[in-house]
Protein backbone atom coordinates (compact mmCIF):
# COMPACT_ATOMS: atom_id res chain seq x y z
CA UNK A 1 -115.92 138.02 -66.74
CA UNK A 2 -115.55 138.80 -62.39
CA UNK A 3 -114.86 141.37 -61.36
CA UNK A 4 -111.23 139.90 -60.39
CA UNK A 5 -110.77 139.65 -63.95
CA UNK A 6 -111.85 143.31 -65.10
CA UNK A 7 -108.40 144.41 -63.22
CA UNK A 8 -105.55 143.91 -63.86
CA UNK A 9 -103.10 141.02 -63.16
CA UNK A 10 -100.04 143.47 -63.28
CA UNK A 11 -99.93 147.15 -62.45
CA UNK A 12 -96.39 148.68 -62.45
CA UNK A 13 -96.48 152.44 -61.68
CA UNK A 14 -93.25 155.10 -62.22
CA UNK A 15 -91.03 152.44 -61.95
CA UNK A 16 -87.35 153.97 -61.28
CA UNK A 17 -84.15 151.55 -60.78
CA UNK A 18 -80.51 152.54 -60.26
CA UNK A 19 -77.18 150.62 -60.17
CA UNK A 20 -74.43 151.93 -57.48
CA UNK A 21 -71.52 151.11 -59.95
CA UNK A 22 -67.37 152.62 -59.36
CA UNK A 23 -68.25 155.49 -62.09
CA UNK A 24 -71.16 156.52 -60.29
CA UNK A 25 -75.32 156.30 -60.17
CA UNK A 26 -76.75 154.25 -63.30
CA UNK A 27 -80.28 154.77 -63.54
CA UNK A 28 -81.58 151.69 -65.62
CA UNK A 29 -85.09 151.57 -65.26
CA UNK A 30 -86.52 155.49 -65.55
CA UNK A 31 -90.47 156.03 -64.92
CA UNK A 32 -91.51 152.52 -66.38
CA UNK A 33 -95.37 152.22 -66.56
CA UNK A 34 -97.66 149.26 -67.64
CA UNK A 35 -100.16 146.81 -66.98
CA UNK A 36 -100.67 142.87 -68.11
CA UNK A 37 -104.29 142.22 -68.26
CA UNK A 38 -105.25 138.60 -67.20
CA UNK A 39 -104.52 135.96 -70.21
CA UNK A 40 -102.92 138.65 -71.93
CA UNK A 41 -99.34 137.93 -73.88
CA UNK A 42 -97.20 141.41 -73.35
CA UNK A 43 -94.20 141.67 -75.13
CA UNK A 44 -91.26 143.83 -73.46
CA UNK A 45 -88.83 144.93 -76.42
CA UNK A 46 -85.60 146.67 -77.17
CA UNK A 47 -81.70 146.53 -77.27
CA UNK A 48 -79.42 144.65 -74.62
CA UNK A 49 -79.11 147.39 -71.64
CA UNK A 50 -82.05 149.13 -72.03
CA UNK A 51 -83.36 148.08 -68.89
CA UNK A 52 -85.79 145.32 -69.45
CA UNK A 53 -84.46 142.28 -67.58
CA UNK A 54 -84.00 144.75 -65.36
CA UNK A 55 -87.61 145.28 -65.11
CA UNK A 56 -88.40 141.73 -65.17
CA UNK A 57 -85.93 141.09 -61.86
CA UNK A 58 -87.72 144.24 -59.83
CA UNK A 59 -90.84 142.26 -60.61
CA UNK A 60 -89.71 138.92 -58.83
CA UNK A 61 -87.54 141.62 -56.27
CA UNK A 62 -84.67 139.46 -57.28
CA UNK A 63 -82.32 142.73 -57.99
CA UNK A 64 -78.52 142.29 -57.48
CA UNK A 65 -77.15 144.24 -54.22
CA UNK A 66 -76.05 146.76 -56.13
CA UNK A 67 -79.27 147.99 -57.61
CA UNK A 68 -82.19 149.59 -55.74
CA UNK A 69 -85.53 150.58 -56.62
CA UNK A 70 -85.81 154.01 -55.89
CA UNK A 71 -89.65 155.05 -56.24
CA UNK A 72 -92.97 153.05 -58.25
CA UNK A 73 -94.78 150.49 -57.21
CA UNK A 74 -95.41 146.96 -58.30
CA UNK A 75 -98.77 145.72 -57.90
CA UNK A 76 -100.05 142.22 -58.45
CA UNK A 77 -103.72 141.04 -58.14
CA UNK A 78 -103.68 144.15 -55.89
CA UNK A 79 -100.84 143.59 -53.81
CA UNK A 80 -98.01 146.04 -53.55
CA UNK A 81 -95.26 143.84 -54.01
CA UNK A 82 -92.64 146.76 -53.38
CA UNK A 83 -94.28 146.29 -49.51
CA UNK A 84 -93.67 142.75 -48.83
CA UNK A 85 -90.60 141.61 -46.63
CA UNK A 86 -88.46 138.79 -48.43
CA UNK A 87 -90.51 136.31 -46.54
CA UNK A 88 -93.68 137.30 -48.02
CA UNK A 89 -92.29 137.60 -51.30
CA UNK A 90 -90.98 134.24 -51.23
CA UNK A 91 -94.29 133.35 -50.45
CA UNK A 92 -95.06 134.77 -54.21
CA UNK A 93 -92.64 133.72 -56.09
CA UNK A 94 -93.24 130.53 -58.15
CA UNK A 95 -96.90 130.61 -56.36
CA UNK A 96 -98.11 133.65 -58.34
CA UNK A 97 -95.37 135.43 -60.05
CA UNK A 98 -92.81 132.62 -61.86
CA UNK A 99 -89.64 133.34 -64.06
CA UNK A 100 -88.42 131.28 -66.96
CA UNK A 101 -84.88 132.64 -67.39
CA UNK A 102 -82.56 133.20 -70.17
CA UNK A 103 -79.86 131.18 -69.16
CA UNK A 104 -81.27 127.65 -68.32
CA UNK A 105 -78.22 126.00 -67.84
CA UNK A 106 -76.75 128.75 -65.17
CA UNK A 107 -80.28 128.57 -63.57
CA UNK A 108 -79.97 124.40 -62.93
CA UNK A 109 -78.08 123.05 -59.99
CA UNK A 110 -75.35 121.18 -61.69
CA UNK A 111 -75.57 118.58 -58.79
CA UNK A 112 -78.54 117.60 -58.59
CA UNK A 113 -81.50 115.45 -60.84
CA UNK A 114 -84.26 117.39 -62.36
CA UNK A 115 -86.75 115.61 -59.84
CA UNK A 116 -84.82 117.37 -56.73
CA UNK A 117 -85.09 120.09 -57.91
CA UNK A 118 -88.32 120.37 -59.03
CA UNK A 119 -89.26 118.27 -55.70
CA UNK A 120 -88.03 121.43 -53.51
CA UNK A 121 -89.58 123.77 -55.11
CA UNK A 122 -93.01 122.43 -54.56
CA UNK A 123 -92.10 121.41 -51.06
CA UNK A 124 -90.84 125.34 -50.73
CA UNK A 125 -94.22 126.17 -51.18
CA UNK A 126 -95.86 123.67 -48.77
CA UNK A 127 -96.42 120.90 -50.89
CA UNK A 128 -96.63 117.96 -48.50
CA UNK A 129 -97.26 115.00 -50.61
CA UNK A 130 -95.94 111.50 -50.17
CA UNK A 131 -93.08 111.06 -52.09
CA UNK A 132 -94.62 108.64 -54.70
CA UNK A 133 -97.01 111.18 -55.47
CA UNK A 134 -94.99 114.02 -55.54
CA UNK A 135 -92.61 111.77 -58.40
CA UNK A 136 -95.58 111.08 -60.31
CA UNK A 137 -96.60 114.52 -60.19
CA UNK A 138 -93.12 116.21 -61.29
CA UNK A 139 -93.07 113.03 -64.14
CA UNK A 140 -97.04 114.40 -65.14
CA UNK A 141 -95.17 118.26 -65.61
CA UNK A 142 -92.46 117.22 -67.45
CA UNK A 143 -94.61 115.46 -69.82
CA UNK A 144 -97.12 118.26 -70.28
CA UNK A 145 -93.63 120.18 -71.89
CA UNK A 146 -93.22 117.21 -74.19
CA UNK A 147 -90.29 115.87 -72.01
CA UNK A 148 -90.29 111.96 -71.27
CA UNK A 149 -90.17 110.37 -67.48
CA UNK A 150 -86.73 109.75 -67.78
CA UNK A 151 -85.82 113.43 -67.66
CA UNK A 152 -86.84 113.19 -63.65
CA UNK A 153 -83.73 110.96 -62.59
CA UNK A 154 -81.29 113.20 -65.37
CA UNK A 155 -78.40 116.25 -64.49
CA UNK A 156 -78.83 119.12 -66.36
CA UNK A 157 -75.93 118.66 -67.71
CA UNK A 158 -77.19 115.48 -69.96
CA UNK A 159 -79.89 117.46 -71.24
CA UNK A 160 -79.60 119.68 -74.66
CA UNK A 161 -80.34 123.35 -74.35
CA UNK A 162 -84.11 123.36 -75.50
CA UNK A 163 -84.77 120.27 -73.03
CA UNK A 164 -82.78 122.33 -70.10
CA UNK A 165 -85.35 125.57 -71.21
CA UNK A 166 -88.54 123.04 -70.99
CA UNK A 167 -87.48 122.01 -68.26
CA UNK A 168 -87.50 125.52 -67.04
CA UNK A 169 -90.98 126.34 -68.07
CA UNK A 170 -91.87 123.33 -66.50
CA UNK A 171 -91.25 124.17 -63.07
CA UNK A 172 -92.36 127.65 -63.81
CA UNK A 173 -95.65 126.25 -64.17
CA UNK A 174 -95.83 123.71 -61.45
CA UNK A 175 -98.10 126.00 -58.58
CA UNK A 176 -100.39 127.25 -61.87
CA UNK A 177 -98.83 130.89 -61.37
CA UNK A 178 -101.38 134.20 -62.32
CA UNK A 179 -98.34 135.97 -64.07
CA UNK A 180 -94.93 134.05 -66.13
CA UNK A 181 -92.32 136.04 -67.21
CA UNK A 182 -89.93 134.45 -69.90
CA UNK A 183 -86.70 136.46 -69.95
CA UNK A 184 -85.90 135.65 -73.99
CA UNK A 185 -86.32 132.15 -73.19
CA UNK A 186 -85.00 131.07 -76.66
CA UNK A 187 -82.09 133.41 -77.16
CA UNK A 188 -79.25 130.53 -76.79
CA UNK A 189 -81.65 128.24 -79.14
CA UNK A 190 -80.78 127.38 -82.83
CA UNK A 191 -83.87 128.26 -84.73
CA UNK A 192 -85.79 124.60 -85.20
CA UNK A 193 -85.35 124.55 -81.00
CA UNK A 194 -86.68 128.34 -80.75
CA UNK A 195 -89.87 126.96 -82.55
CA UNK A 196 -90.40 123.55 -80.52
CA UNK A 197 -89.81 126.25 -77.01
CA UNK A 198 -91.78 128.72 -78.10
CA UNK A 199 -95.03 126.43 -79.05
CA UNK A 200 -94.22 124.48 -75.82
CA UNK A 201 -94.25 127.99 -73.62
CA UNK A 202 -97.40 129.18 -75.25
CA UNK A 203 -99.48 126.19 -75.07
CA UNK A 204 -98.19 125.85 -71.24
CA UNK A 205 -99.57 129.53 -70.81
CA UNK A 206 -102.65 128.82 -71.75
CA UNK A 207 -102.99 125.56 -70.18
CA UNK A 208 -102.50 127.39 -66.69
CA UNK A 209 -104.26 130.28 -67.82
CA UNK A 210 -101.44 132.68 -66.73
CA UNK A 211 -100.56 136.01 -68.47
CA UNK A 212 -97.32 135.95 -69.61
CA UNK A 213 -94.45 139.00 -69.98
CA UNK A 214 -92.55 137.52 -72.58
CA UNK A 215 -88.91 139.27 -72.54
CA UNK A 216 -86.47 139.81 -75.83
CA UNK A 217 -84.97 142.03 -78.63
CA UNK A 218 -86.41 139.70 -81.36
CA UNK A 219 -89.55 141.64 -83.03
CA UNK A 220 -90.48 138.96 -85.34
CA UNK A 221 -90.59 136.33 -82.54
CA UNK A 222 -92.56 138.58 -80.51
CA UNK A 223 -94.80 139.36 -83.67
CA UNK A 224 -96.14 135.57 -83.34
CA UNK A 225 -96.23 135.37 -79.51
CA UNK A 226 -97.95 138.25 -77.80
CA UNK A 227 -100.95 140.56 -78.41
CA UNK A 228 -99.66 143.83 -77.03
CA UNK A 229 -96.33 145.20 -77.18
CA UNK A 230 -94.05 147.95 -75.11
CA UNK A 231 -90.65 149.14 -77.18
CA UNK A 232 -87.81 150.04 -74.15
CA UNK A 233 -85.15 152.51 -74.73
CA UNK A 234 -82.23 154.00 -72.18
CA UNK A 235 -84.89 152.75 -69.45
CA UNK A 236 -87.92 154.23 -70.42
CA UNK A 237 -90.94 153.26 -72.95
CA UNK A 238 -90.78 154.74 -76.18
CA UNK A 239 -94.24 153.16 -77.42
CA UNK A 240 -96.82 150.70 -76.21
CA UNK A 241 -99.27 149.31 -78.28
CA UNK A 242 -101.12 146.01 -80.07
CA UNK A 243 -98.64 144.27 -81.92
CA UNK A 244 -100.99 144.75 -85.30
CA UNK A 245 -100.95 148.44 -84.74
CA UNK A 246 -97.28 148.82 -83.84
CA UNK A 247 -96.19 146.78 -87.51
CA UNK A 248 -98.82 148.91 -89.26
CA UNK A 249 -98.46 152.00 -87.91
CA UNK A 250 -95.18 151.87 -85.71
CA UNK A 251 -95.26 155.76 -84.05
CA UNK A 252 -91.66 156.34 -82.87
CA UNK A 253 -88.48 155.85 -84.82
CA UNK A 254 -86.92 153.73 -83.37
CA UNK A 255 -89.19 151.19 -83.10
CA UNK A 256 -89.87 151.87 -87.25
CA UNK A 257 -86.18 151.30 -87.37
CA UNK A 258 -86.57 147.59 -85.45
CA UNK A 259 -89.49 146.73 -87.51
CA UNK A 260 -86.95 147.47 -90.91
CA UNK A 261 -84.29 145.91 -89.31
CA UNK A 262 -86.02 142.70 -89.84
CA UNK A 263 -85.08 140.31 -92.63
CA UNK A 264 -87.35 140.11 -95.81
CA UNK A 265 -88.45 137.23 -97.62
CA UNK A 266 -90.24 139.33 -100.09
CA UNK A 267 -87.09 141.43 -101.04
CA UNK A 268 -83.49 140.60 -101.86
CA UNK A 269 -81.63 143.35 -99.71
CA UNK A 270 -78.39 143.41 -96.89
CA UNK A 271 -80.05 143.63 -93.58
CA UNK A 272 -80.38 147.09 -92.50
CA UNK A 273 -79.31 147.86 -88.60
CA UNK A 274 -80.11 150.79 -86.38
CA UNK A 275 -77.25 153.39 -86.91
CA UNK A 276 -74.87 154.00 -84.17
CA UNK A 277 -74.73 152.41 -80.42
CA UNK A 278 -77.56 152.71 -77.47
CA UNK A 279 -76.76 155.66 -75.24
CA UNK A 280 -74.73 155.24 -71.62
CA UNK A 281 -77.11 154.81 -68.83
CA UNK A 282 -73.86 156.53 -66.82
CA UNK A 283 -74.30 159.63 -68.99
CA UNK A 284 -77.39 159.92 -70.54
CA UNK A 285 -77.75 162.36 -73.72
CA UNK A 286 -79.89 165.36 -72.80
CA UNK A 287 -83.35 165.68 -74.48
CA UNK A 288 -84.67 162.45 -76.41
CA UNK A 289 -82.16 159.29 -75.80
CA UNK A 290 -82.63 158.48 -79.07
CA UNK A 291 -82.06 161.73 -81.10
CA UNK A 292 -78.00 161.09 -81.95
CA UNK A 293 -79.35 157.93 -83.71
CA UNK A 294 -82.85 158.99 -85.24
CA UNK A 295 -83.11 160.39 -88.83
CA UNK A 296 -85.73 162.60 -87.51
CA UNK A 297 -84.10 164.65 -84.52
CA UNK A 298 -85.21 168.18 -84.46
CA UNK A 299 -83.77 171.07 -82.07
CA UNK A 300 -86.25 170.29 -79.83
CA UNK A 301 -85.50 166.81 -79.40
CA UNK A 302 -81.67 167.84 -78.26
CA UNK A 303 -82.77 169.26 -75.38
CA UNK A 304 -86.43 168.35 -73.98
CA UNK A 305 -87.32 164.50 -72.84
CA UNK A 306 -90.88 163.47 -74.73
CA UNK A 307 -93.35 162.58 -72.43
CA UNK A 308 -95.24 158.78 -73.34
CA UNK A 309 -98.72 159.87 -74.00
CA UNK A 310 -101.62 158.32 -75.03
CA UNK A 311 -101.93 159.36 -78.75
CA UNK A 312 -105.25 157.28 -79.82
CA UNK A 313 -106.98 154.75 -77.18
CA UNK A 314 -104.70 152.02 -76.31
CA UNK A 315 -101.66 153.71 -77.67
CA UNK A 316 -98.73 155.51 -76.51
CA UNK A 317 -96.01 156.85 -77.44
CA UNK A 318 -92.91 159.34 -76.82
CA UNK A 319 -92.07 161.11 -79.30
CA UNK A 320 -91.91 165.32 -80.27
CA UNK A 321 -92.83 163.89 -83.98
CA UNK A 322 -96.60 163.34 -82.61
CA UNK A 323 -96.80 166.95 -81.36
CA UNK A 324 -95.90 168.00 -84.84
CA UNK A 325 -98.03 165.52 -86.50
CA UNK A 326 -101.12 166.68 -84.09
């Protein structure tokens, strides 16, 4: 292994993130800290609006104008991305750092062929090939997603949803990227097409031998897919660990409470959901975010935020339970 390799291909530090919305300051993303190790598959988990596509747009700096990172820093390969000017970070996107979104269909230009699109990407990014080369290459990326030629000269609109998504990863892959982040790239997929994008994403990964942030609220998908998992809740993590650990020994409640959520094939029972509804980001409960939902709130948890600490090598978590368990 270089030396290269010993670091870290992703270093996010006290990431904080805030929404200017009519009722006032949102903060969405709240002291957010990880790293993706190169090759590694790191799973970002937890409800809709707890701040993790949120996360996932800071990383490409493709925020909406109403949000604004207010402190942490975003390193990649070394490189502050939070210092780069758009210009330099255009330079990074699809190069180094590449998205596969949620929505493939609103990410397609309606207008135009797959092969135009694809085409100005690369030439975005200084590809300068003849044109018959460039074809044959975009036909040579489609195919390595299991798409056929013909899907070149094709709208998007012609294409199902899980040949609009390959077509996604596709392009995401075209420069051979260090880092790919799928934003629940099979959310809008019936569950035979979530299999055939999933296998096709992972097997692209590898083939380009990027790490990949894979995105989502699914636990059992992300139980096949990654090696090391972060649970998100209100905007902060709650728990980071390998995924073996976290389904063994899951060390916050509300991540036990995802893992049970999950359907059984073993026993004949009515799913079981997470009581009540994920906190407002506009007014945050004081103490844990999670105590008016966990089973296990004490006094203490009403009133003081747990810190995420490191409670055996590799693993985190942030919860008042550990203090009383230690």
């Amino acid at each position: 292994m270089t030396g290269r390799e010993r670091e870290p291909v992703l270093r996010v530090e006290d990431l904080r993130i805030s929404y200017e919305t009519p009722r006032g300051r949102l903060r969405a993303v709240d002291g957010v800290t990880f790293q993706v190790w190169p090759g590694e598959r790191f799973g970002l988990v937890g409800e809709s609006g707890c701040g993790k596509s949120t996360v996932a747009l800071a990383l490409l700096r493709l925020l909406p104008a109403a949000a604004r990172i207010e402190s942490g820093r975003i390193f990649l390969d070394g490189q502050d991305l939070t210092a780069l000017d758009e210009a330099g970070m255009r330079r990074v996107r699809l190069a180094r750092i590449a998205l596969i979104p949620q929505g493939a269909m609103n990410s397609l230009n309606p207008v135009l062929r797959i092969r135009h699109q694809m085409a100005d990407a690369l030439r975005a990014h200084g590809v300068d090939w003849p044109e018959r080369q460039l074809q044959d290459h975009i036909r040579h990326l489609l195919a390595q997603v299991g798409l056929p030629p013909e899907v070149a000269g094709m709208f998007p609109h012609e294409l199902s949803g899980g040949m609009k998504q390959r077509v996604c990863i596709a392009m995401a892959m075209a420069l051979r990227p260090r880092l790919i982040i799928a934003d629940e790239p099979t959310s809008a997929l019936d569950v035979i097409v979530q299999r055939v994008v999933a296998q096709t994403l992972l097997r692209v990964v590898d083939e380009v031998g990027a790490a990949l942030i894979l995105i989502g609220h699914d636990m059992g998908l992300q139980a096949q897919l990654v090696d090391r998992l972060a649970i998100m809740y209100a905007g902060r993590l709650v728990e980071t660990g390998t995924v073996e650990e976290i389904f063994d020994r899951p060390q916050h409640p509300y991540t036990r409470l995802l893992i049970e959520s999950l359907p059984s094939l073993e026993v004949r029972q009515l799913p079981r959901g997470i009581p009540g509804l994920p906190p407002s980001l506009l007014q945050p409960p004081a103490g844990c975010a999670f105590h008016p939902r966990c089973p296990h709130a004490m006094e203490r948890c009403r009133v003081e935020v747990p810190a995420l600490k490191e409670i055996a090598p590799g693993r985190r978590s942030a919860c008042h339970l550990n203090d009383a368990r230690g």
